[in-house]
N, C-alpha and C. Protein backbone atom coordinates (compact mmCIF):
# COMPACT_ATOMS: atom_id res chain seq x y z
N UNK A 1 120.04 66.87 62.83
CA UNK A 1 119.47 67.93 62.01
C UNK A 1 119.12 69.12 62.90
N UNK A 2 119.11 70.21 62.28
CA UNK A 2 119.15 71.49 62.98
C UNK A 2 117.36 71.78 62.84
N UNK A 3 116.98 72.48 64.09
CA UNK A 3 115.32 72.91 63.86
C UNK A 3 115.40 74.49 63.60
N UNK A 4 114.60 75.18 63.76
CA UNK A 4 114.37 76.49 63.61
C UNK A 4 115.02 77.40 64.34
N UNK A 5 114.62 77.22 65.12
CA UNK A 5 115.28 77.51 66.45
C UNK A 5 116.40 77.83 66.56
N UNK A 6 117.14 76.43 66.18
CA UNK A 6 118.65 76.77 66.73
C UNK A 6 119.26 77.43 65.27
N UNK A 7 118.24 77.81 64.09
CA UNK A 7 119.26 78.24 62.85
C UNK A 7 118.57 79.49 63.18
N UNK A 8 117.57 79.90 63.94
CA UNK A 8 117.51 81.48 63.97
C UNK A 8 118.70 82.32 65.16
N UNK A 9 119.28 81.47 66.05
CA UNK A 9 119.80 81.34 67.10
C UNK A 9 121.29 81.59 66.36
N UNK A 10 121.93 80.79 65.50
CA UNK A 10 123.19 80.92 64.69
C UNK A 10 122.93 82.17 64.03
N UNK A 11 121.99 82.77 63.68
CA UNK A 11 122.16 83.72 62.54
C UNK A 11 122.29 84.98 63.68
N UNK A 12 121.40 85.19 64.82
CA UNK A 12 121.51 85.73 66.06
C UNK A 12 123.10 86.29 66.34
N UNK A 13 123.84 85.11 66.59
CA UNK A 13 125.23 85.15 67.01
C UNK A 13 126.24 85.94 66.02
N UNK A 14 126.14 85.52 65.06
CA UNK A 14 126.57 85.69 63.73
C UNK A 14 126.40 87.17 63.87
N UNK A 15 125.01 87.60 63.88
CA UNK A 15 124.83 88.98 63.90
C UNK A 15 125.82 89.82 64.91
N UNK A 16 125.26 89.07 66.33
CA UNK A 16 126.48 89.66 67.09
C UNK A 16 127.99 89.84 66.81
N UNK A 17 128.18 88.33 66.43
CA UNK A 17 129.68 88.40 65.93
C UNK A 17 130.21 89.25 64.90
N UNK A 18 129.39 89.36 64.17
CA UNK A 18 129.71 90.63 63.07
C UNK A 18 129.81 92.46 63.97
N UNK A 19 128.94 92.75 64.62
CA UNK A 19 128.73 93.89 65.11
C UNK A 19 129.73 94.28 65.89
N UNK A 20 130.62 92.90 66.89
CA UNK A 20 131.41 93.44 67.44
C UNK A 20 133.16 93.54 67.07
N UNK A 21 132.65 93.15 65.63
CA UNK A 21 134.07 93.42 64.79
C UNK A 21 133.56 94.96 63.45
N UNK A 22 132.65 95.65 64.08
CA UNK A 22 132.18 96.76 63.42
C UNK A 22 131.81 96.54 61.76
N UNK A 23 130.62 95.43 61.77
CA UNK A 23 130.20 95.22 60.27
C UNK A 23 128.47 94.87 60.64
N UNK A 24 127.83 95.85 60.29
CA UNK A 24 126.25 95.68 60.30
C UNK A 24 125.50 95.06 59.13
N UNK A 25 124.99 94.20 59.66
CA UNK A 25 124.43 93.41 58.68
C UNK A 25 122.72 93.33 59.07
N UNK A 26 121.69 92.89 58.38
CA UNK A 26 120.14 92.96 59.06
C UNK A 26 120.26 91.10 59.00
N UNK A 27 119.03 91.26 60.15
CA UNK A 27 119.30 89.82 60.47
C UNK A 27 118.64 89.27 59.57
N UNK A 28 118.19 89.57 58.57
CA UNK A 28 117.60 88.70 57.12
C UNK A 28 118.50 88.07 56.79
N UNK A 29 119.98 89.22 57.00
CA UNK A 29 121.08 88.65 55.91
C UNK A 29 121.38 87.44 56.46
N UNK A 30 121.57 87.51 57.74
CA UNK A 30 122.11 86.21 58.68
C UNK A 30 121.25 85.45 58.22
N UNK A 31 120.21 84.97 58.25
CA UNK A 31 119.18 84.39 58.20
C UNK A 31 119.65 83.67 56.87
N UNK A 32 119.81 84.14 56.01
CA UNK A 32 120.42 83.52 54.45
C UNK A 32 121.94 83.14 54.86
N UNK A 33 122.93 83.53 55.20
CA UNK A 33 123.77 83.34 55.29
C UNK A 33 123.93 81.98 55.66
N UNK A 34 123.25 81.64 57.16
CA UNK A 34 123.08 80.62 58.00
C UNK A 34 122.49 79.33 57.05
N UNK A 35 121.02 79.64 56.58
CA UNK A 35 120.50 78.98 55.73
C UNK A 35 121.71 78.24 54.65
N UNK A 36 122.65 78.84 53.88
CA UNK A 36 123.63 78.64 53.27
C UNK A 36 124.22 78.18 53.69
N UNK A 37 124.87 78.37 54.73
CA UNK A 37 126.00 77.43 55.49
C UNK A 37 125.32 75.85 56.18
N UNK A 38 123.83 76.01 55.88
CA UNK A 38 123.86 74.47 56.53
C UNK A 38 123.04 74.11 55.13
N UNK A 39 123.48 74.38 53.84
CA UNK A 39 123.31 73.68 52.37
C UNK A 39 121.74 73.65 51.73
N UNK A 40 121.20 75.14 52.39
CA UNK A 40 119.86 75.44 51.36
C UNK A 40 120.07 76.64 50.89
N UNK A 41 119.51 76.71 49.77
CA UNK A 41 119.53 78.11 48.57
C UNK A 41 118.98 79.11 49.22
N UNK A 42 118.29 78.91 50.41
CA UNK A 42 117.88 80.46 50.93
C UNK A 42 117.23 79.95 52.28
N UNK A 43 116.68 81.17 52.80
CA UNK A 43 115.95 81.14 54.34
C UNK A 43 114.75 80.54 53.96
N UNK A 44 113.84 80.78 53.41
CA UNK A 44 112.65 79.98 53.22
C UNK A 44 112.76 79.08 52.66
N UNK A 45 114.16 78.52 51.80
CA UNK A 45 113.73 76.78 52.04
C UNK A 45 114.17 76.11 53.09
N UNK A 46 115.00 77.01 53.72
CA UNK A 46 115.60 75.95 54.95
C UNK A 46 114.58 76.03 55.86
N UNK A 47 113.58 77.08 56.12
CA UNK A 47 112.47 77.31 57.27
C UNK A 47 111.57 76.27 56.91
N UNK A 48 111.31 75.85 55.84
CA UNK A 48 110.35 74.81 55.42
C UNK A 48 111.03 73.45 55.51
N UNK A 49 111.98 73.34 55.22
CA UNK A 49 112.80 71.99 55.57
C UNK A 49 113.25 71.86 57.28
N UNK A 50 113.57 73.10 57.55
CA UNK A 50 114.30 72.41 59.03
C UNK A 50 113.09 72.12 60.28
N UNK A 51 113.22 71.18 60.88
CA UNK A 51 112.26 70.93 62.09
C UNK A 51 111.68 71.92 62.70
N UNK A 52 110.58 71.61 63.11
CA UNK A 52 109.59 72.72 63.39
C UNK A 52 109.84 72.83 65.39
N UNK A 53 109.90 73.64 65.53
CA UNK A 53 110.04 73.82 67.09
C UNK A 53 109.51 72.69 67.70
N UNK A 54 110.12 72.14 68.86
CA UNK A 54 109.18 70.71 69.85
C UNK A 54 108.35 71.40 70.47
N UNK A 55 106.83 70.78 70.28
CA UNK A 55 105.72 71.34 71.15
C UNK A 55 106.29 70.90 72.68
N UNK A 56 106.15 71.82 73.43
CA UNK A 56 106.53 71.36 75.02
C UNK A 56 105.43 69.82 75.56
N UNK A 57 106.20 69.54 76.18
CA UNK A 57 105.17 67.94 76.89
C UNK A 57 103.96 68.71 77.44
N UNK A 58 102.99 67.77 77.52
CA UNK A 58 101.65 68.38 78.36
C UNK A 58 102.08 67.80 79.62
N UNK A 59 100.77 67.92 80.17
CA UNK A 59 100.94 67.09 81.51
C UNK A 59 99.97 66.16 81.56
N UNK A 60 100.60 65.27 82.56
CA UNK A 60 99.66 63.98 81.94
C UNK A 60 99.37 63.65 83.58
N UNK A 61 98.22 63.02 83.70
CA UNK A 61 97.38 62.53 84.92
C UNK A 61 97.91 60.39 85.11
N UNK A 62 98.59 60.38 86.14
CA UNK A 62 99.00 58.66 86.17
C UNK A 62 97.80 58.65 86.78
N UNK A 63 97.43 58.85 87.94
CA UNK A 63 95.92 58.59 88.39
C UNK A 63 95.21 59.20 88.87
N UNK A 64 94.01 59.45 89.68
CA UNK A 64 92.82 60.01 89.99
C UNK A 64 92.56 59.54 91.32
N UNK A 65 92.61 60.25 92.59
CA UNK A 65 92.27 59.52 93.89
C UNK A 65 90.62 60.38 94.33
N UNK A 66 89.77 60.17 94.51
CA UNK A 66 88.51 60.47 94.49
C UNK A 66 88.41 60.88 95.82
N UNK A 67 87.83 62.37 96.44
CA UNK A 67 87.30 62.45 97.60
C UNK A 67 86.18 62.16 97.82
N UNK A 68 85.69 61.43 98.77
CA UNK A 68 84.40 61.46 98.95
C UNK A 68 83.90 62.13 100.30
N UNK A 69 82.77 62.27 100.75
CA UNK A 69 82.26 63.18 101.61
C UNK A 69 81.57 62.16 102.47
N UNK A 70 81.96 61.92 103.94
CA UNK A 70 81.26 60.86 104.37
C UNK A 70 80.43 61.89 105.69
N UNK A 71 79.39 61.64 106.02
CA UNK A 71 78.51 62.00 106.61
C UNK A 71 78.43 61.58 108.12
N UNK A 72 78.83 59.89 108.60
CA UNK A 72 78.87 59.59 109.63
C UNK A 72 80.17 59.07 109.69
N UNK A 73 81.41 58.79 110.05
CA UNK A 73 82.55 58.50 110.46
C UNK A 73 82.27 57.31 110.75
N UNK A 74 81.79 56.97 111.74
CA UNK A 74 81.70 54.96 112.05
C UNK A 74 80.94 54.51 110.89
N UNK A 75 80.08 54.99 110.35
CA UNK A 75 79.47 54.12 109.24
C UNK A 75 80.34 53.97 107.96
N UNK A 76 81.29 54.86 107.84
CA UNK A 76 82.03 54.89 106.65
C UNK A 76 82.84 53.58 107.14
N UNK A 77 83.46 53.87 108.65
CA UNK A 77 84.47 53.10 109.04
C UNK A 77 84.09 51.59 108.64
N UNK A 78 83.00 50.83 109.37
CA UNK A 78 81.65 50.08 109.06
C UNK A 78 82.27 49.44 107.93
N UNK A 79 81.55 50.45 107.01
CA UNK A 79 81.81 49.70 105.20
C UNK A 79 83.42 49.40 105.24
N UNK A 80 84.12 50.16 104.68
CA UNK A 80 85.17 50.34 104.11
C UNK A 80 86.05 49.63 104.58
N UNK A 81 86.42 49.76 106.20
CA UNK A 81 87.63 48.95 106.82
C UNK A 81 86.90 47.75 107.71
N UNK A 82 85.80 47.34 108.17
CA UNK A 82 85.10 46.38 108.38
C UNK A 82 84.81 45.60 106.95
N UNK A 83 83.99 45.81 106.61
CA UNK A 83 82.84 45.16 105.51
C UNK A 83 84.02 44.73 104.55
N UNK A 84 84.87 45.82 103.91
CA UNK A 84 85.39 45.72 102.46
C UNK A 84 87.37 45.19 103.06
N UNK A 85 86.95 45.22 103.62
CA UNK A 85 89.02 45.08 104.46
C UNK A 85 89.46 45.99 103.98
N UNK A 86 89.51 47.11 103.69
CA UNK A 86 90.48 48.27 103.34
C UNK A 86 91.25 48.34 104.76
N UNK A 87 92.59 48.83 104.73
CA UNK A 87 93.13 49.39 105.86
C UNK A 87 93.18 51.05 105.50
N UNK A 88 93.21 51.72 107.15
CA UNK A 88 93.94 52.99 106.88
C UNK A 88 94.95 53.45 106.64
N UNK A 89 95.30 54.37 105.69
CA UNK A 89 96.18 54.71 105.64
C UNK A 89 96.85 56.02 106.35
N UNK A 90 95.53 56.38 106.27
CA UNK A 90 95.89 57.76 107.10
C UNK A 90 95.03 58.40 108.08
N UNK A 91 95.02 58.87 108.95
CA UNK A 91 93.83 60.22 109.65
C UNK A 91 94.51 61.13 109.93
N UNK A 92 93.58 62.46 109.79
CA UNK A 92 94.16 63.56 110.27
C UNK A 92 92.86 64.57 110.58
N UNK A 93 93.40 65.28 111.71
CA UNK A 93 92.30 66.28 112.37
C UNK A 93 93.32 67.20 112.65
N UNK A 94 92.82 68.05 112.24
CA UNK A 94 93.63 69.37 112.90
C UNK A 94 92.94 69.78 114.49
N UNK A 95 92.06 69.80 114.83
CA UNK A 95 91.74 69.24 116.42
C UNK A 95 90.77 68.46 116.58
N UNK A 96 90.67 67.59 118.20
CA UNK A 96 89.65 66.76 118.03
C UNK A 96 88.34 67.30 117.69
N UNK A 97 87.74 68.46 117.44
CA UNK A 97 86.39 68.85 117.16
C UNK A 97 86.40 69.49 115.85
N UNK A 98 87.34 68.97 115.17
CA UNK A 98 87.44 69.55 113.30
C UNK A 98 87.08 68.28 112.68
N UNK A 99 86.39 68.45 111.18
CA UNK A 99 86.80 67.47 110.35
C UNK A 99 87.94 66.24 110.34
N UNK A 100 87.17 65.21 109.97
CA UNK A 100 88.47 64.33 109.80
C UNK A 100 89.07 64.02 108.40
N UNK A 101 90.32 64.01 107.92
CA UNK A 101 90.18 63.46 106.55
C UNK A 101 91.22 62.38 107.17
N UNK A 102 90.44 61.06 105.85
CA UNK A 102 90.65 59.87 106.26
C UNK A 102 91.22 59.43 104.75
N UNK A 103 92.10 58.29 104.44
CA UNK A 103 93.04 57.64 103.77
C UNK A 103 92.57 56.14 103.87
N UNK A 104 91.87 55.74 102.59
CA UNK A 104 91.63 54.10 103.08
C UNK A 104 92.24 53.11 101.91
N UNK A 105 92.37 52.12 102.18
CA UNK A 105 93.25 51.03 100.71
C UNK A 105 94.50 51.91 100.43
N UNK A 106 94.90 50.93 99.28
CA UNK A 106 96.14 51.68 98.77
C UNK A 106 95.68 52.63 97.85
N UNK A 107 95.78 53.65 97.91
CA UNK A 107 95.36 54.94 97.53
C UNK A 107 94.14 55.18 96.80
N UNK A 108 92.99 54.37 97.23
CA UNK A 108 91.87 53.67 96.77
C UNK A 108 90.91 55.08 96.75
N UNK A 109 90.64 55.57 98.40
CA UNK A 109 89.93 56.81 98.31
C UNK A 109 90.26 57.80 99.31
N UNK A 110 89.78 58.61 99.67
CA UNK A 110 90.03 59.78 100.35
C UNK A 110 88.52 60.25 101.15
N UNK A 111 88.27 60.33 102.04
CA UNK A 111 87.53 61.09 102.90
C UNK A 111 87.66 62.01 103.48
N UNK A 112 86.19 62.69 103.91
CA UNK A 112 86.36 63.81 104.67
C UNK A 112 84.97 64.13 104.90
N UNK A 113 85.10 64.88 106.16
CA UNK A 113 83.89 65.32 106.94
C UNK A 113 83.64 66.59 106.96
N UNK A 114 84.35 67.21 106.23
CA UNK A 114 84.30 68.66 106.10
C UNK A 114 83.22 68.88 105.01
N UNK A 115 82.32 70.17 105.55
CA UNK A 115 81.30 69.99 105.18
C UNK A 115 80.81 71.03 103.86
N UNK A 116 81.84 71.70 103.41
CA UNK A 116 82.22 72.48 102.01
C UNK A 116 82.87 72.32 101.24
N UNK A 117 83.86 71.34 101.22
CA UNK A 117 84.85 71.32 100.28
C UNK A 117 84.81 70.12 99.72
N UNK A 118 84.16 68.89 100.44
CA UNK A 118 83.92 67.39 99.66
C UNK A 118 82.40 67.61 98.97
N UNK A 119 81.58 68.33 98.50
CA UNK A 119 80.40 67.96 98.59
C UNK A 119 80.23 67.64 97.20
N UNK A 120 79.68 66.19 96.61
CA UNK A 120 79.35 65.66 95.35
C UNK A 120 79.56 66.96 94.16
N UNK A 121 80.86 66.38 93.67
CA UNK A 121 80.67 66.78 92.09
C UNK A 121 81.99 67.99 92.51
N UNK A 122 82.28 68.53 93.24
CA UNK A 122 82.81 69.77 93.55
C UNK A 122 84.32 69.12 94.14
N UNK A 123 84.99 68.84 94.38
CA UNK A 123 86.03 68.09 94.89
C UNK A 123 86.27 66.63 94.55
N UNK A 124 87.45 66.92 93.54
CA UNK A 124 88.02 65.76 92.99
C UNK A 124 89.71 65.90 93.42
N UNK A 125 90.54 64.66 93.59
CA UNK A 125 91.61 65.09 93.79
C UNK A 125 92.67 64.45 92.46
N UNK A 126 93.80 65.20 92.44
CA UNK A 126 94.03 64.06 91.38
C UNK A 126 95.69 63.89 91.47
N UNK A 127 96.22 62.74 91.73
CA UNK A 127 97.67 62.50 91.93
C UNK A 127 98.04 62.85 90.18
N UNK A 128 99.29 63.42 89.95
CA UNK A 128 99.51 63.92 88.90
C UNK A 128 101.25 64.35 88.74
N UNK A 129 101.60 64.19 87.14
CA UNK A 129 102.74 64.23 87.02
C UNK A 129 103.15 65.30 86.27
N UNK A 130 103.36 66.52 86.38
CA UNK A 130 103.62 67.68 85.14
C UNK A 130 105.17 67.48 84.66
N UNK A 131 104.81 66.81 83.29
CA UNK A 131 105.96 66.37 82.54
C UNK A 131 106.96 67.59 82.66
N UNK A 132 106.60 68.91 82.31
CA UNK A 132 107.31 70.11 81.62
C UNK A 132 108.12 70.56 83.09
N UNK A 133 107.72 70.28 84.03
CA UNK A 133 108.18 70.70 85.66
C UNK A 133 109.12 69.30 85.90
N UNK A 134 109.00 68.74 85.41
CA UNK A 134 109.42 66.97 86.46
C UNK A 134 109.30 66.97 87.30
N UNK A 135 107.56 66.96 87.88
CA UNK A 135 106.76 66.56 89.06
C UNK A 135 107.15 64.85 89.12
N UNK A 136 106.69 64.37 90.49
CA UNK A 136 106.62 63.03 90.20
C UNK A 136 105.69 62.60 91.00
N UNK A 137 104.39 62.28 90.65
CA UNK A 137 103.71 61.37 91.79
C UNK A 137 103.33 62.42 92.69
N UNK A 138 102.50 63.59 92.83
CA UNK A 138 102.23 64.75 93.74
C UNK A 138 101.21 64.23 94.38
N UNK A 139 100.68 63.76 95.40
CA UNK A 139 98.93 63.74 95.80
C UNK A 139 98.69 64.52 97.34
């Protein structure tokens, strides 16, 4: 079945196709014409019968990886990869006297020592898939 779209799109062409064999028509007419040729009595019943445009996909969230803001580095270490067995997954410093952000479990949480950008409530991260792009898995 044809949606809106593609019968405003035929009547479009149509128009063209007429113009460049020197016959002006208003695109109402197309609009009926088209309507007619795919077996309704006019443009407004076929606009009410034919499918309504596809709303585009949203984007949808697969999961949520949480930063948190750790304050002492060995004590985090302590809990998390002592206490709880998480392994690392990651570290990174851009030099030894910067922030560290740290990677623990399988994509369990996220740290960091930086002292503006993790602070409670203000920095969330979120692995994510934007259907309408075909992202896949971004974090």
């Amino acid at each position: 079945m044809f949606s809106i779209e593609q019968a405003k799109l035929m009547a479009t062409k149509l128009r063209n196709s007429l113009e460049s064999r020197n016959v002006t028509i208003p695109h109402s007419s197309a609009l009926e014409i088209v309507a007619q040729q795919l077996g309704y009595k006019d443009w407004n019943t076929a606009a009410a019968r034919l499918d309504p445009p596809a709303a585009p996909a949203a984007v949808s969230f697969e999961k949520s990886i949480p930063i948190l803001r750790m304050f002492d580095e060995r004590k985090a270490r302590e809990f998390y990869v002592d206490f709880l067995a998480f392994s690392v997954e990651f570290e990174h410093r851009f030099a030894p006297d910067l922030p560290l952000y740290l990677g623990i479990g399988e994509t369990a949480c996220r740290f960091t020592s930086l002292n503006i950008t993790a602070t409670p409530a203000r920095v969330r991260q979120f692995s994510y898939r934007c259907a309408t792009l075909n992202y896949s898995g971004m974090s």
